[in-house]
C-alpha atoms as a PDB file:
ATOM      1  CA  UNK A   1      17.182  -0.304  11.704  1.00  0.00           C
ATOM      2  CA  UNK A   2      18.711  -1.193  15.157  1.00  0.00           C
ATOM      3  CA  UNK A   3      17.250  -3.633  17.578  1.00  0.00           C
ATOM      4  CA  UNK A   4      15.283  -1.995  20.556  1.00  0.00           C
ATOM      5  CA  UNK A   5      14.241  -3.418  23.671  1.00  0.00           C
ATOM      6  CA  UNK A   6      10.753  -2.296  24.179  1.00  0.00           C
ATOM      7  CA  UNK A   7       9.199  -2.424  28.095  1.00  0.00           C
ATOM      8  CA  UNK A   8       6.726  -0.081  27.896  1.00  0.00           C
ATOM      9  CA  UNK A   9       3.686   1.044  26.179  1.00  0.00           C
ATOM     10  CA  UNK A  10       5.702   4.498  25.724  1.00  0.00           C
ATOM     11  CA  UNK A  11       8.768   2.176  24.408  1.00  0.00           C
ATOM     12  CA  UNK A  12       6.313   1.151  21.436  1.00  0.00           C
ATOM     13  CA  UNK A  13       4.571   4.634  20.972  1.00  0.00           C
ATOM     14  CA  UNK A  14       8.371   5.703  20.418  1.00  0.00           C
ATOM     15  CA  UNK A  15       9.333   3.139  18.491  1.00  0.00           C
ATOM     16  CA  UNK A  16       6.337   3.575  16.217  1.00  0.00           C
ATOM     17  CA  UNK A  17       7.243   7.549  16.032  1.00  0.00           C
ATOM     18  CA  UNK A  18      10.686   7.015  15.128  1.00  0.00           C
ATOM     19  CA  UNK A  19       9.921   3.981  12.679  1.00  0.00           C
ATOM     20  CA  UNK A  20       6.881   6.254  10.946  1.00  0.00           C
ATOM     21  CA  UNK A  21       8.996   9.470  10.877  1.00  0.00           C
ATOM     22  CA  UNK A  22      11.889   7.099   8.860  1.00  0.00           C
ATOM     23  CA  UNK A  23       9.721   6.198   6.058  1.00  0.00           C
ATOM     24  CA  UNK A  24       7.799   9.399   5.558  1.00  0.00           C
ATOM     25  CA  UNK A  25      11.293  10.577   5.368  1.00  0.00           C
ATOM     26  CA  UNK A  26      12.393   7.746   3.090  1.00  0.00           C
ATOM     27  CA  UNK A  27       9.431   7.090   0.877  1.00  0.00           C
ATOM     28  CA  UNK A  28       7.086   9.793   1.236  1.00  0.00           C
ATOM     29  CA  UNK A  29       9.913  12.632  -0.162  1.00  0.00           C
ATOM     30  CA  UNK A  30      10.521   9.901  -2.792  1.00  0.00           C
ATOM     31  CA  UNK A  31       6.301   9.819  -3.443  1.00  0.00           C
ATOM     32  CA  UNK A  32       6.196  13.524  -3.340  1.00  0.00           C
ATOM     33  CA  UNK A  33       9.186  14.542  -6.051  1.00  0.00           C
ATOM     34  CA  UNK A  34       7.452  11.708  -8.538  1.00  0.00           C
ATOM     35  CA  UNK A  35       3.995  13.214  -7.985  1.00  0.00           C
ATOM     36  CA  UNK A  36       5.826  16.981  -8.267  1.00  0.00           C
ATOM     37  CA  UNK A  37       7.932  15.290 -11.900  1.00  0.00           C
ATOM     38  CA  UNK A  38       4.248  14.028 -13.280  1.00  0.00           C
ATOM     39  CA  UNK A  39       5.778  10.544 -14.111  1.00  0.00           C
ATOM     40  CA  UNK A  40       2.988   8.019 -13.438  1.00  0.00           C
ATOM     41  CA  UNK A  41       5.348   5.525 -13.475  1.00  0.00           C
ATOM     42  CA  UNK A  42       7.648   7.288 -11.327  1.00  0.00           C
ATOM     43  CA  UNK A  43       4.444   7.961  -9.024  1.00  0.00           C
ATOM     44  CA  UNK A  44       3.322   3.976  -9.366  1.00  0.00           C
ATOM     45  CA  UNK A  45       6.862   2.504  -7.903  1.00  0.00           C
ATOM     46  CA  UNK A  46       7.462   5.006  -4.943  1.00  0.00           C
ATOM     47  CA  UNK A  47       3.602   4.579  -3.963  1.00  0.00           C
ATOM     48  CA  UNK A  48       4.256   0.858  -3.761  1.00  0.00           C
ATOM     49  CA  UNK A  49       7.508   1.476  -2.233  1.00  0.00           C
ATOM     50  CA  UNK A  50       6.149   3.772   0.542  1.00  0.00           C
ATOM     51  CA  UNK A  51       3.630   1.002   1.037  1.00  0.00           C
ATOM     52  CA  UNK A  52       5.936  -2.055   1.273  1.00  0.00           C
ATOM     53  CA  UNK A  53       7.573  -0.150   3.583  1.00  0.00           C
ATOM     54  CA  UNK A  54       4.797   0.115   5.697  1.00  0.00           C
ATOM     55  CA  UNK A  55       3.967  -3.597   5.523  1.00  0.00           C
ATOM     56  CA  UNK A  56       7.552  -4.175   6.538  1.00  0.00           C
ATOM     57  CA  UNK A  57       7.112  -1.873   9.747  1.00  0.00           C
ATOM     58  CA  UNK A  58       3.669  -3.792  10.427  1.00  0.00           C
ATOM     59  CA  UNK A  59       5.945  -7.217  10.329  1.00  0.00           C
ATOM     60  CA  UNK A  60       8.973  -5.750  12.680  1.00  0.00           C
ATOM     61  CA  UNK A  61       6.939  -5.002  15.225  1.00  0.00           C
ATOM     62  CA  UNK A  62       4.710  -8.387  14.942  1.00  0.00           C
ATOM     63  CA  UNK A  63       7.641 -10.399  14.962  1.00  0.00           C
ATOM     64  CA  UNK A  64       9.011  -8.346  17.631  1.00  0.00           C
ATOM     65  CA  UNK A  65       5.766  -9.160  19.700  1.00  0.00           C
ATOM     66  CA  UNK A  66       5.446 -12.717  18.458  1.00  0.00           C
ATOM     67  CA  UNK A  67       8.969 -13.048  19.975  1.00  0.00           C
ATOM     68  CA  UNK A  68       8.259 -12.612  23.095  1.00  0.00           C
ATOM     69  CA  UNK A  69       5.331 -15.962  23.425  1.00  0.00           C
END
């Protein structure tokens, strides 16, 4: 993902929008076709996947924040 100067509490709210629609994208279609297939293990790996990248996105932005002290 590229680096983004963020100014503004709209900056962020974009940010988060465009970071949130990425992994949905990403993960969640990745989540959804295991669930649709019936492979539990299939089902176990994108779930964690879809929430490690989640965690990730939690991190960017701290560290983004955390940055700026």
């Amino acid at each position: 993902m590229e680096t983004r100067i963020i100014d503004s509490r709209n900056d962020f709210a974009q940010w988060a929008i465009d970071r949130s629609n990425a992994i949905l994208t990403d993960q969640g279609s990745e989540l959804a076709t295991a669930a649709r297939n019936g492979n539990e293990a299939q089902i176990d790996e994108a779930a964690r996947a879809l929430g490690q990248a989640i965690v990730d996105a939690l991190i960017e932005a701290f560290d983004g924040l955390a940055g700026d002290e």
